[in-house]
C-alpha atoms as a PDB file:
ATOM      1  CA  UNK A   1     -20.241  -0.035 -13.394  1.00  0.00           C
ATOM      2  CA  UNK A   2     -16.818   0.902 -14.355  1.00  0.00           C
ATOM      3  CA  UNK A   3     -14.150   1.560 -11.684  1.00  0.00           C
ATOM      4  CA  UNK A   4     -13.070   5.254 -12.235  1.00  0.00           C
ATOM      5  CA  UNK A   5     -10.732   5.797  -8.861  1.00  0.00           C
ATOM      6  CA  UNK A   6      -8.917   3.324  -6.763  1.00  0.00           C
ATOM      7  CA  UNK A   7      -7.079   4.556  -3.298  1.00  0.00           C
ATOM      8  CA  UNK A   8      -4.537   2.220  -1.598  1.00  0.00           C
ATOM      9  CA  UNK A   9      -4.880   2.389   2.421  1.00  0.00           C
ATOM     10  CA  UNK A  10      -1.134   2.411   3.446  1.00  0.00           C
ATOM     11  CA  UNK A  11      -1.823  -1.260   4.869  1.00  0.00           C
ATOM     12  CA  UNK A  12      -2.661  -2.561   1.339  1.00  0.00           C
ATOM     13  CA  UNK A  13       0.623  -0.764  -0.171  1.00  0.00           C
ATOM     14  CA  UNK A  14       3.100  -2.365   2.330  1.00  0.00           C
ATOM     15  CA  UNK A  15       1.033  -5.903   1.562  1.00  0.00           C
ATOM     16  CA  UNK A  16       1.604  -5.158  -2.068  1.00  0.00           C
ATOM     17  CA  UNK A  17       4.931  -4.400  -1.862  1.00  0.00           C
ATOM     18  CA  UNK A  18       6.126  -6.858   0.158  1.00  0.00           C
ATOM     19  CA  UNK A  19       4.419  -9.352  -2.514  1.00  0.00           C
ATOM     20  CA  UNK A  20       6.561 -11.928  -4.621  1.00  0.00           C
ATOM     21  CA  UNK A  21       6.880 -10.117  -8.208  1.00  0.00           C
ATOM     22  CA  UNK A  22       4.725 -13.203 -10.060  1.00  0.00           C
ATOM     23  CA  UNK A  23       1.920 -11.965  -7.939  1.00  0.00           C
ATOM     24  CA  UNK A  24       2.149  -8.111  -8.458  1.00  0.00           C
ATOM     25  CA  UNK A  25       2.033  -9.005 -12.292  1.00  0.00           C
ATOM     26  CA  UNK A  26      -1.105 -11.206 -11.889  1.00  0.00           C
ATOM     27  CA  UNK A  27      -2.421  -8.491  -9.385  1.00  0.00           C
ATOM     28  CA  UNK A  28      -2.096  -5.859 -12.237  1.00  0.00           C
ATOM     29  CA  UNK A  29      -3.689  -7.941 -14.608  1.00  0.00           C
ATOM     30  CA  UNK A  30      -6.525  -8.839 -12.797  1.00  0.00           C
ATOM     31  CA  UNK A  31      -6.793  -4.783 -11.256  1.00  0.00           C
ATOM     32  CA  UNK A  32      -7.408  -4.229 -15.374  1.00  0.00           C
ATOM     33  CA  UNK A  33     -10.174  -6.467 -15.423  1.00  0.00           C
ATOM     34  CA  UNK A  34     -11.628  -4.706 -12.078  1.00  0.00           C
ATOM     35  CA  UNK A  35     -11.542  -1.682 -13.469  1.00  0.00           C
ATOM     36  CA  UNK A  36     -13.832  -2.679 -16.236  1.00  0.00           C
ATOM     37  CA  UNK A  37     -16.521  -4.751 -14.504  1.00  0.00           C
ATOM     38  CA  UNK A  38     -15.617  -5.421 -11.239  1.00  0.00           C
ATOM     39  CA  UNK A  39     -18.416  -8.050 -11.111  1.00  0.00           C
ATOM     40  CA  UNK A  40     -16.427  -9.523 -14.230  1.00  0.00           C
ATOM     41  CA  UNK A  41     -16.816 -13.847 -13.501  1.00  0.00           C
ATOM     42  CA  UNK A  42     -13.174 -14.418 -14.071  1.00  0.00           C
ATOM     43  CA  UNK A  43     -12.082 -12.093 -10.417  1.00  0.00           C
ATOM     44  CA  UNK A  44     -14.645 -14.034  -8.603  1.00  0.00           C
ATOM     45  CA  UNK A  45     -16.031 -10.759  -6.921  1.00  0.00           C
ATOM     46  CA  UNK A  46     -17.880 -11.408  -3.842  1.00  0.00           C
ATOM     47  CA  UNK A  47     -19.111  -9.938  -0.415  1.00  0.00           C
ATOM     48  CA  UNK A  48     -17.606 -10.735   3.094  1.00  0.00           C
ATOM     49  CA  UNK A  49     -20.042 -11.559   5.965  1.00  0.00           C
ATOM     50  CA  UNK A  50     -19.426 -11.523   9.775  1.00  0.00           C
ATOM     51  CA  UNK A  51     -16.649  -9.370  11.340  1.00  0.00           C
ATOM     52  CA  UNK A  52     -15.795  -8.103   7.839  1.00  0.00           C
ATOM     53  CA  UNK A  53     -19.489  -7.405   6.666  1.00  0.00           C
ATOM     54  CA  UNK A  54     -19.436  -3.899   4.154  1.00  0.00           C
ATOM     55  CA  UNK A  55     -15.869  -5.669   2.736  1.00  0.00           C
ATOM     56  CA  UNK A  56     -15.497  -6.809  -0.602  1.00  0.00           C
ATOM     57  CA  UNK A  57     -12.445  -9.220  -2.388  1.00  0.00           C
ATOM     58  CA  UNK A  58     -11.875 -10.137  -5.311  1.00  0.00           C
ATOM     59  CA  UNK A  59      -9.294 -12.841  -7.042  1.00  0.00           C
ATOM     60  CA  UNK A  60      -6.201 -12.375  -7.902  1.00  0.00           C
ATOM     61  CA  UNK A  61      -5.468 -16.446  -8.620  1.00  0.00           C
ATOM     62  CA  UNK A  62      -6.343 -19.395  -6.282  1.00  0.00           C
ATOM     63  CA  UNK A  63      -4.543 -17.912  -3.159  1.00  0.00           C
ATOM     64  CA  UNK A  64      -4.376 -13.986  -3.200  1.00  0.00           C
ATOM     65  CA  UNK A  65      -7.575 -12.062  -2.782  1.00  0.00           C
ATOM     66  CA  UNK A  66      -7.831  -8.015  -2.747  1.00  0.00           C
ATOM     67  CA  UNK A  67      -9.940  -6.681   0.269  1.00  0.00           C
ATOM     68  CA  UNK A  68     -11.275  -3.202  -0.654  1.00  0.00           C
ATOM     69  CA  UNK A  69     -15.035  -1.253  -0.137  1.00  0.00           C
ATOM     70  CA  UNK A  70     -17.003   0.647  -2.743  1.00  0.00           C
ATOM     71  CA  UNK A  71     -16.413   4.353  -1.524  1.00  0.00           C
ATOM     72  CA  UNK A  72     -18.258   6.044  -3.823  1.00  0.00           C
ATOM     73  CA  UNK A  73     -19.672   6.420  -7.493  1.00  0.00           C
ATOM     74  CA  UNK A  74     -17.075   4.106  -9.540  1.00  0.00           C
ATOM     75  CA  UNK A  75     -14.728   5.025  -6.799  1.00  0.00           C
ATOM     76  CA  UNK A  76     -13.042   2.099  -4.249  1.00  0.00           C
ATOM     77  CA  UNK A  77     -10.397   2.098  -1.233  1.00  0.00           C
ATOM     78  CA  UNK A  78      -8.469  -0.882  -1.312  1.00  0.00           C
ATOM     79  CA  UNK A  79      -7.563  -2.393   2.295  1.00  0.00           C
ATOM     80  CA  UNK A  80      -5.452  -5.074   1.889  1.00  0.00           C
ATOM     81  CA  UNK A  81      -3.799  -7.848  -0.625  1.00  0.00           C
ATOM     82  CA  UNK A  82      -2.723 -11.578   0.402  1.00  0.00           C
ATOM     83  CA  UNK A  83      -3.792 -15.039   1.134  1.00  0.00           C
ATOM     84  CA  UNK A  84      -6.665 -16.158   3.177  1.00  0.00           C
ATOM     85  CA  UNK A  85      -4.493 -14.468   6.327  1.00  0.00           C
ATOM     86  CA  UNK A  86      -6.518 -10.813   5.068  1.00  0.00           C
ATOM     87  CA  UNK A  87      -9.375 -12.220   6.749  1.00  0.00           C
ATOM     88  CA  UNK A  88      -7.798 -12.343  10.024  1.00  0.00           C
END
Protein backbone atom coordinates (compact mmCIF):
# COMPACT_ATOMS: atom_id res chain seq x y z
CA UNK A 1 0.00 0.00 0.00
CA UNK A 2 1.40 3.29 -0.84
CA UNK A 3 0.08 6.47 0.85
CA UNK A 4 -1.31 8.65 -2.05
CA UNK A 5 -3.19 11.61 0.16
CA UNK A 6 -2.56 12.80 3.62
CA UNK A 7 -5.10 15.56 5.32
CA UNK A 8 -4.00 17.39 8.52
CA UNK A 9 -7.10 17.87 11.05
CA UNK A 10 -6.47 21.51 12.25
CA UNK A 11 -5.57 19.86 15.78
CA UNK A 12 -2.58 17.98 14.23
CA UNK A 13 -1.35 21.35 12.37
CA UNK A 14 -1.28 23.53 15.57
CA UNK A 15 0.60 20.25 17.33
CA UNK A 16 2.97 20.36 14.43
CA UNK A 17 3.60 23.72 14.49
CA UNK A 18 4.05 24.33 17.80
CA UNK A 19 6.81 21.40 17.58
CA UNK A 20 10.64 22.08 18.33
CA UNK A 21 12.25 22.34 14.65
CA UNK A 22 14.61 18.94 15.34
CA UNK A 23 11.32 17.19 15.47
CA UNK A 24 9.50 18.65 12.36
CA UNK A 25 12.74 17.53 10.41
CA UNK A 26 12.59 13.95 11.84
CA UNK A 27 8.70 14.15 11.36
CA UNK A 28 9.31 14.85 7.58
CA UNK A 29 11.65 12.22 7.27
CA UNK A 30 9.84 9.63 8.74
CA UNK A 31 6.24 11.09 6.79
CA UNK A 32 8.64 9.96 3.53
CA UNK A 33 8.97 6.63 4.73
CA UNK A 34 5.00 6.52 5.50
CA UNK A 35 4.24 7.40 2.38
CA UNK A 36 5.97 4.44 0.92
CA UNK A 37 4.96 1.56 3.21
CA UNK A 38 3.35 2.76 6.02
CA UNK A 39 3.78 -0.70 7.62
CA UNK A 40 7.62 0.03 6.87
CA UNK A 41 9.51 -1.70 10.45
CA UNK A 42 11.60 1.34 10.99
CA UNK A 43 8.01 3.83 11.92
CA UNK A 44 6.91 1.13 14.18
CA UNK A 45 3.26 1.31 12.74
CA UNK A 46 0.75 -0.05 15.02
CA UNK A 47 -3.03 -0.03 16.08
CA UNK A 48 -4.52 1.72 19.23
CA UNK A 49 -6.99 -0.28 21.42
CA UNK A 50 -9.51 1.00 24.04
CA UNK A 51 -10.88 4.60 23.92
CA UNK A 52 -8.81 5.18 20.77
CA UNK A 53 -9.74 1.81 18.95
CA UNK A 54 -10.00 2.62 14.72
CA UNK A 55 -6.62 5.02 15.56
CA UNK A 56 -3.41 4.35 14.19
CA UNK A 57 0.42 5.98 15.18
CA UNK A 58 3.27 5.64 13.96
CA UNK A 59 7.06 6.75 15.12
CA UNK A 60 8.54 9.60 14.65
CA UNK A 61 11.74 8.71 17.22
CA UNK A 62 11.48 7.31 20.81
CA UNK A 63 9.03 10.06 22.09
CA UNK A 64 6.80 11.58 19.24
CA UNK A 65 4.18 9.39 17.67
CA UNK A 66 1.67 10.57 14.71
CA UNK A 67 -2.06 9.66 15.47
CA UNK A 68 -3.95 9.48 12.14
CA UNK A 69 -6.86 6.80 10.54
CA UNK A 70 -6.84 5.18 7.12
CA UNK A 71 -9.69 7.24 5.33
CA UNK A 72 -9.73 5.71 2.30
CA UNK A 73 -7.84 3.87 -0.64
CA UNK A 74 -4.04 5.07 0.03
CA UNK A 75 -5.69 8.05 1.54
CA UNK A 76 -5.16 9.04 5.62
CA UNK A 77 -6.35 12.03 8.02
CA UNK A 78 -3.82 12.74 10.41
CA UNK A 79 -5.17 13.71 14.06
CA UNK A 80 -2.52 14.64 16.03
CA UNK A 81 1.54 14.73 16.59
CA UNK A 82 3.40 14.60 20.14
CA UNK A 83 4.53 12.54 23.00
CA UNK A 84 2.67 9.89 24.78
CA UNK A 85 0.21 13.06 25.98
CA UNK A 86 -1.80 12.24 22.19
CA UNK A 87 -3.22 9.43 23.93
CA UNK A 88 -4.92 11.44 26.45
Amino acid sequence: MIITKIYPASHFTKAYRDLPEPIKIQAKQKEEIFLNNPFDRRINTHKLKGELKGYWVYSVNYQYRILFRFSGAGEVIYYDIGTHEIYR
